[in-house]
C-alpha atoms as a PDB file:
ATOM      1  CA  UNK A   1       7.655 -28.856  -3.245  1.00  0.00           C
ATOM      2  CA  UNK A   2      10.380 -28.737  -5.555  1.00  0.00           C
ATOM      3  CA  UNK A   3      11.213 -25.763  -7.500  1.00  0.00           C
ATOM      4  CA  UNK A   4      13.867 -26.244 -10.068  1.00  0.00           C
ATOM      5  CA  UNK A   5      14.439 -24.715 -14.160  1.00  0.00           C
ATOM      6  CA  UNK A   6      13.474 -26.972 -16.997  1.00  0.00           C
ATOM      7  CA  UNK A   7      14.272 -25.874 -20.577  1.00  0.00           C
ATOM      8  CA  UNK A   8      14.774 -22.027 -19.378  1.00  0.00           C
ATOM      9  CA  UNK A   9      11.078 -22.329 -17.411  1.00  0.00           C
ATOM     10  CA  UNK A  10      10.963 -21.818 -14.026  1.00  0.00           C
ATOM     11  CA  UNK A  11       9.044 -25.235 -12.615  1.00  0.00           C
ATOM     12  CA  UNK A  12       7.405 -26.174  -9.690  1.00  0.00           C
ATOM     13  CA  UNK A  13       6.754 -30.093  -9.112  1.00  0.00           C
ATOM     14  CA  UNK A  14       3.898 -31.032  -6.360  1.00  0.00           C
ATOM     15  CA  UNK A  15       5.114 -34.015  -4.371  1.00  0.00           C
ATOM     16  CA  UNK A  16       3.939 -37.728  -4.897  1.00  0.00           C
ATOM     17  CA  UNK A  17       3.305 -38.028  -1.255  1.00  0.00           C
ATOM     18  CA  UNK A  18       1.225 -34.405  -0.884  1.00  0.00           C
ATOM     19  CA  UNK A  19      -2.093 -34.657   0.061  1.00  0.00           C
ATOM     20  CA  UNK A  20      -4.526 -35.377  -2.845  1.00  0.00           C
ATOM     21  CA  UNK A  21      -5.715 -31.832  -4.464  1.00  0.00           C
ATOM     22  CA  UNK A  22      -9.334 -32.722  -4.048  1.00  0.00           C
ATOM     23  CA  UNK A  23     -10.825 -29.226  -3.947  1.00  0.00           C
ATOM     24  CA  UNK A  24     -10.616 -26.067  -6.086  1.00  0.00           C
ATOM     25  CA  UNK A  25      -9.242 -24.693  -2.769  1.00  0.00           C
ATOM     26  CA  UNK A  26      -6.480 -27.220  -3.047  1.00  0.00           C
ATOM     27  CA  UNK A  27      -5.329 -26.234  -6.840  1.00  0.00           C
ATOM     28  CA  UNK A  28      -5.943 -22.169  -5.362  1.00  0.00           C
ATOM     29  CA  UNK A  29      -3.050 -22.953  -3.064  1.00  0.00           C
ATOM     30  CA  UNK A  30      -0.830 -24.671  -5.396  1.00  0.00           C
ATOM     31  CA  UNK A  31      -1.496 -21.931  -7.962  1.00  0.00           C
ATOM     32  CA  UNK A  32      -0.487 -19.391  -4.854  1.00  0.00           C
ATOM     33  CA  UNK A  33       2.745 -21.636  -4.555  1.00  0.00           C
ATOM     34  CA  UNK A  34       3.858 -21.235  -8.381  1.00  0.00           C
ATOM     35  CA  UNK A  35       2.763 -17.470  -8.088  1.00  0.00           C
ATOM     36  CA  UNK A  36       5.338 -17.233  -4.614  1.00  0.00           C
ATOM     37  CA  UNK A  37       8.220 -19.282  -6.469  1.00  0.00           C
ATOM     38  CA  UNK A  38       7.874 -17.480  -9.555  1.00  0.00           C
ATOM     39  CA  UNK A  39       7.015 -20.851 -11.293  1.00  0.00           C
ATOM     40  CA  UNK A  40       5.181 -20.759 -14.894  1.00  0.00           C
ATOM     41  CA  UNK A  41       5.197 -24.875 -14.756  1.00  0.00           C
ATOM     42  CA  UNK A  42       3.299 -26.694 -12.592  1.00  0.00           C
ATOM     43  CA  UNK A  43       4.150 -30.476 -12.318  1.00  0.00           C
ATOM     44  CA  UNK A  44       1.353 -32.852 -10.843  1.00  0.00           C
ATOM     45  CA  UNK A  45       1.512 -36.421 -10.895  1.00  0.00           C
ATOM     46  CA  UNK A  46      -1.582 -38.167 -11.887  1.00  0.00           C
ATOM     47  CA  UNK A  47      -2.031 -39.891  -8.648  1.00  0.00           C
ATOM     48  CA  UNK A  48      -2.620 -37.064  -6.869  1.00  0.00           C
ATOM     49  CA  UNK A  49      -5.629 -35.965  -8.599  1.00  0.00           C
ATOM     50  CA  UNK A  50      -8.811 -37.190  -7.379  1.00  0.00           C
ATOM     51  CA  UNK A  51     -10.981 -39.913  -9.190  1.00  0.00           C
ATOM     52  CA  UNK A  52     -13.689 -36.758  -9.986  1.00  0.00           C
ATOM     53  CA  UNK A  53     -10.714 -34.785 -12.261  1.00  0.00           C
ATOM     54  CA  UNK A  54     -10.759 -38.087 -14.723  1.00  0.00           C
ATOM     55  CA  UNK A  55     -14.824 -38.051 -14.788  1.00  0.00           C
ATOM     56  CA  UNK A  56     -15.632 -34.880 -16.559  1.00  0.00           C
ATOM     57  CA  UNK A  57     -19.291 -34.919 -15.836  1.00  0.00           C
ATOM     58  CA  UNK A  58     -18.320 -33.957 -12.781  1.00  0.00           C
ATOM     59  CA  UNK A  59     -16.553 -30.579 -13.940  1.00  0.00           C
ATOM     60  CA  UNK A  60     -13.182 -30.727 -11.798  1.00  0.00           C
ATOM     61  CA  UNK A  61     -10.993 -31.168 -14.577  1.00  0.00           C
ATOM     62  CA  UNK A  62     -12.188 -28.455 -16.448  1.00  0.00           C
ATOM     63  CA  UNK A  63     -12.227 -26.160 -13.256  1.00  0.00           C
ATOM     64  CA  UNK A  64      -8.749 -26.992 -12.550  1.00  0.00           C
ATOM     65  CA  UNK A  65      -7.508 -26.212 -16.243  1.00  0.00           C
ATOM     66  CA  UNK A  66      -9.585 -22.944 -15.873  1.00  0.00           C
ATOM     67  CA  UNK A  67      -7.818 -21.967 -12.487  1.00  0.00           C
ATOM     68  CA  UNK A  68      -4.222 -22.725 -14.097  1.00  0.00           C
ATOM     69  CA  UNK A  69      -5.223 -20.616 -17.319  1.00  0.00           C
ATOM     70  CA  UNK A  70      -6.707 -17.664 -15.594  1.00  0.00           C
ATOM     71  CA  UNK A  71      -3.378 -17.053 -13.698  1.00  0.00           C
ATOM     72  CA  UNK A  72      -1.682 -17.728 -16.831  1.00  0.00           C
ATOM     73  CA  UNK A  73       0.353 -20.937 -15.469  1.00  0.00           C
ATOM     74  CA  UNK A  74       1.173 -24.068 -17.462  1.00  0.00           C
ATOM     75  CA  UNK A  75      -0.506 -27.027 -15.939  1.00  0.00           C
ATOM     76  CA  UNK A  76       1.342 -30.446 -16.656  1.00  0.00           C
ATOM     77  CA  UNK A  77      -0.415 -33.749 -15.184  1.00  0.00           C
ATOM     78  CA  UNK A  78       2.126 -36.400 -15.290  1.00  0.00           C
ATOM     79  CA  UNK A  79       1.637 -40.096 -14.941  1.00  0.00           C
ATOM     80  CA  UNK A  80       0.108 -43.083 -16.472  1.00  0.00           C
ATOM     81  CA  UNK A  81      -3.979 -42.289 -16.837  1.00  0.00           C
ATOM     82  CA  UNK A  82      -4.079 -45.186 -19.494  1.00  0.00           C
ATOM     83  CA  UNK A  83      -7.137 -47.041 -17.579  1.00  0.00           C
ATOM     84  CA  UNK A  84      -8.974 -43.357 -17.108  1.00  0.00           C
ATOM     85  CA  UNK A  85      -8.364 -42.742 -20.780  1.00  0.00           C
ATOM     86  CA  UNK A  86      -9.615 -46.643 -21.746  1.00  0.00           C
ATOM     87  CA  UNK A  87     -12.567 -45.947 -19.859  1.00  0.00           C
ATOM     88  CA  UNK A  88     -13.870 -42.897 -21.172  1.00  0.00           C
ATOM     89  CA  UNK A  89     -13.655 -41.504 -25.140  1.00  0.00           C
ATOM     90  CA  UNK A  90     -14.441 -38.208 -23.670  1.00  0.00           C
ATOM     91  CA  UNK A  91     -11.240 -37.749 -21.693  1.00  0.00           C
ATOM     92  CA  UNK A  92      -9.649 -39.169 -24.216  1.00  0.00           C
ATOM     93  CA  UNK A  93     -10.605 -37.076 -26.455  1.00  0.00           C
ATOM     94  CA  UNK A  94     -10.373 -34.115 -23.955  1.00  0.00           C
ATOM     95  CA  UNK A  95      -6.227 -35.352 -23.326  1.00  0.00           C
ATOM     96  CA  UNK A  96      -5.768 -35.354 -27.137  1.00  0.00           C
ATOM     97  CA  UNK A  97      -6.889 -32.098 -27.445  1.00  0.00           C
ATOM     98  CA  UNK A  98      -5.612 -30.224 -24.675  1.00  0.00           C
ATOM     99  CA  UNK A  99      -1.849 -31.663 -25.569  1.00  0.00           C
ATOM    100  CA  UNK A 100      -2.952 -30.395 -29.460  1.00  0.00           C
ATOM    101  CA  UNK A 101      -3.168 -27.045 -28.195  1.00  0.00           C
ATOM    102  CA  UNK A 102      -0.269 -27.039 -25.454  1.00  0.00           C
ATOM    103  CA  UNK A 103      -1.434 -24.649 -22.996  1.00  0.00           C
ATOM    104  CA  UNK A 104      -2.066 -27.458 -20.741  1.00  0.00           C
ATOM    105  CA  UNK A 105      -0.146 -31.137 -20.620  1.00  0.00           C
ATOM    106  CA  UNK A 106      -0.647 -34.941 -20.242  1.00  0.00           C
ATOM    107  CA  UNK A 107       2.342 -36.646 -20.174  1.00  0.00           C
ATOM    108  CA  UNK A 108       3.242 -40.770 -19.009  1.00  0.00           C
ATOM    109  CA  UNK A 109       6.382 -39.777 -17.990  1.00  0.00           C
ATOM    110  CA  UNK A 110       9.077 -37.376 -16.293  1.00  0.00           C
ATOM    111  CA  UNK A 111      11.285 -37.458 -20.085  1.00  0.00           C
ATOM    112  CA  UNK A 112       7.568 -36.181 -21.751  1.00  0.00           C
ATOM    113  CA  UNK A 113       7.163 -33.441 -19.178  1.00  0.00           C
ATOM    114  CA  UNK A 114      10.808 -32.351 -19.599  1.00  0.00           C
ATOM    115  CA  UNK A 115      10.232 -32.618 -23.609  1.00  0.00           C
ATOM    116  CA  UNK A 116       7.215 -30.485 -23.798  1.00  0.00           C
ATOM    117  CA  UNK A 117       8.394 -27.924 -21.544  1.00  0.00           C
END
């Protein structure tokens, strides 16, 4: 993983060719990661997310965001989720309103991550 400073926070970006962080187990460790690299940021693209995180019925998303906010760490998803987003209002709705509040971040690109840090 890459550990680098973004806008004075300390950032830790989980690698496009990492396994796919399928389990709560698997966002524990990467939460254990930013804790050992002093990281506040965590960067995950999109594509490593299973298909469950973009269903919310199915309560991953929501248990992911939960992890990342009970050890105070700053969750940023990055990538295109355009055909997620078409195909459900409620994570759209649910992506509108976590970037509203900020705690938590959906960005398309590298430049949006970098701007909302």
């Amino acid at each position: 993983m890459d550990v680098r400073e973004i806008n004075g926070q300390r950032v830790i970006e989980y690698p496009t060719d990492g396994a796919l962080l399928a389990s709560i187990s698997d966002v524990t460790d990467l939460v254990g990661e930013a804790f050992a690299t002093d990281a506040t940021v965590v960067v995950v693209p999109a594509s490593q997310l299973p298909a469950e995180f973009f269903h919310l019925r199915t309560g991953f998303a929501g248990e992911v965001m939960q992890k990342f906010q009970n050890y105070g760490r700053r969750l940023m998803v990055v990538g295109d989720i355009s055909a997620h987003v078409a195909q459900s209002t409620a994570l759209r709705d649910f992506v509108g309103e976590t970037n509203r509040v900020g705690n938590h971040f959906f960005a398309p690109d590298r430049d949006a991550v970098e701007a909302a840090i």
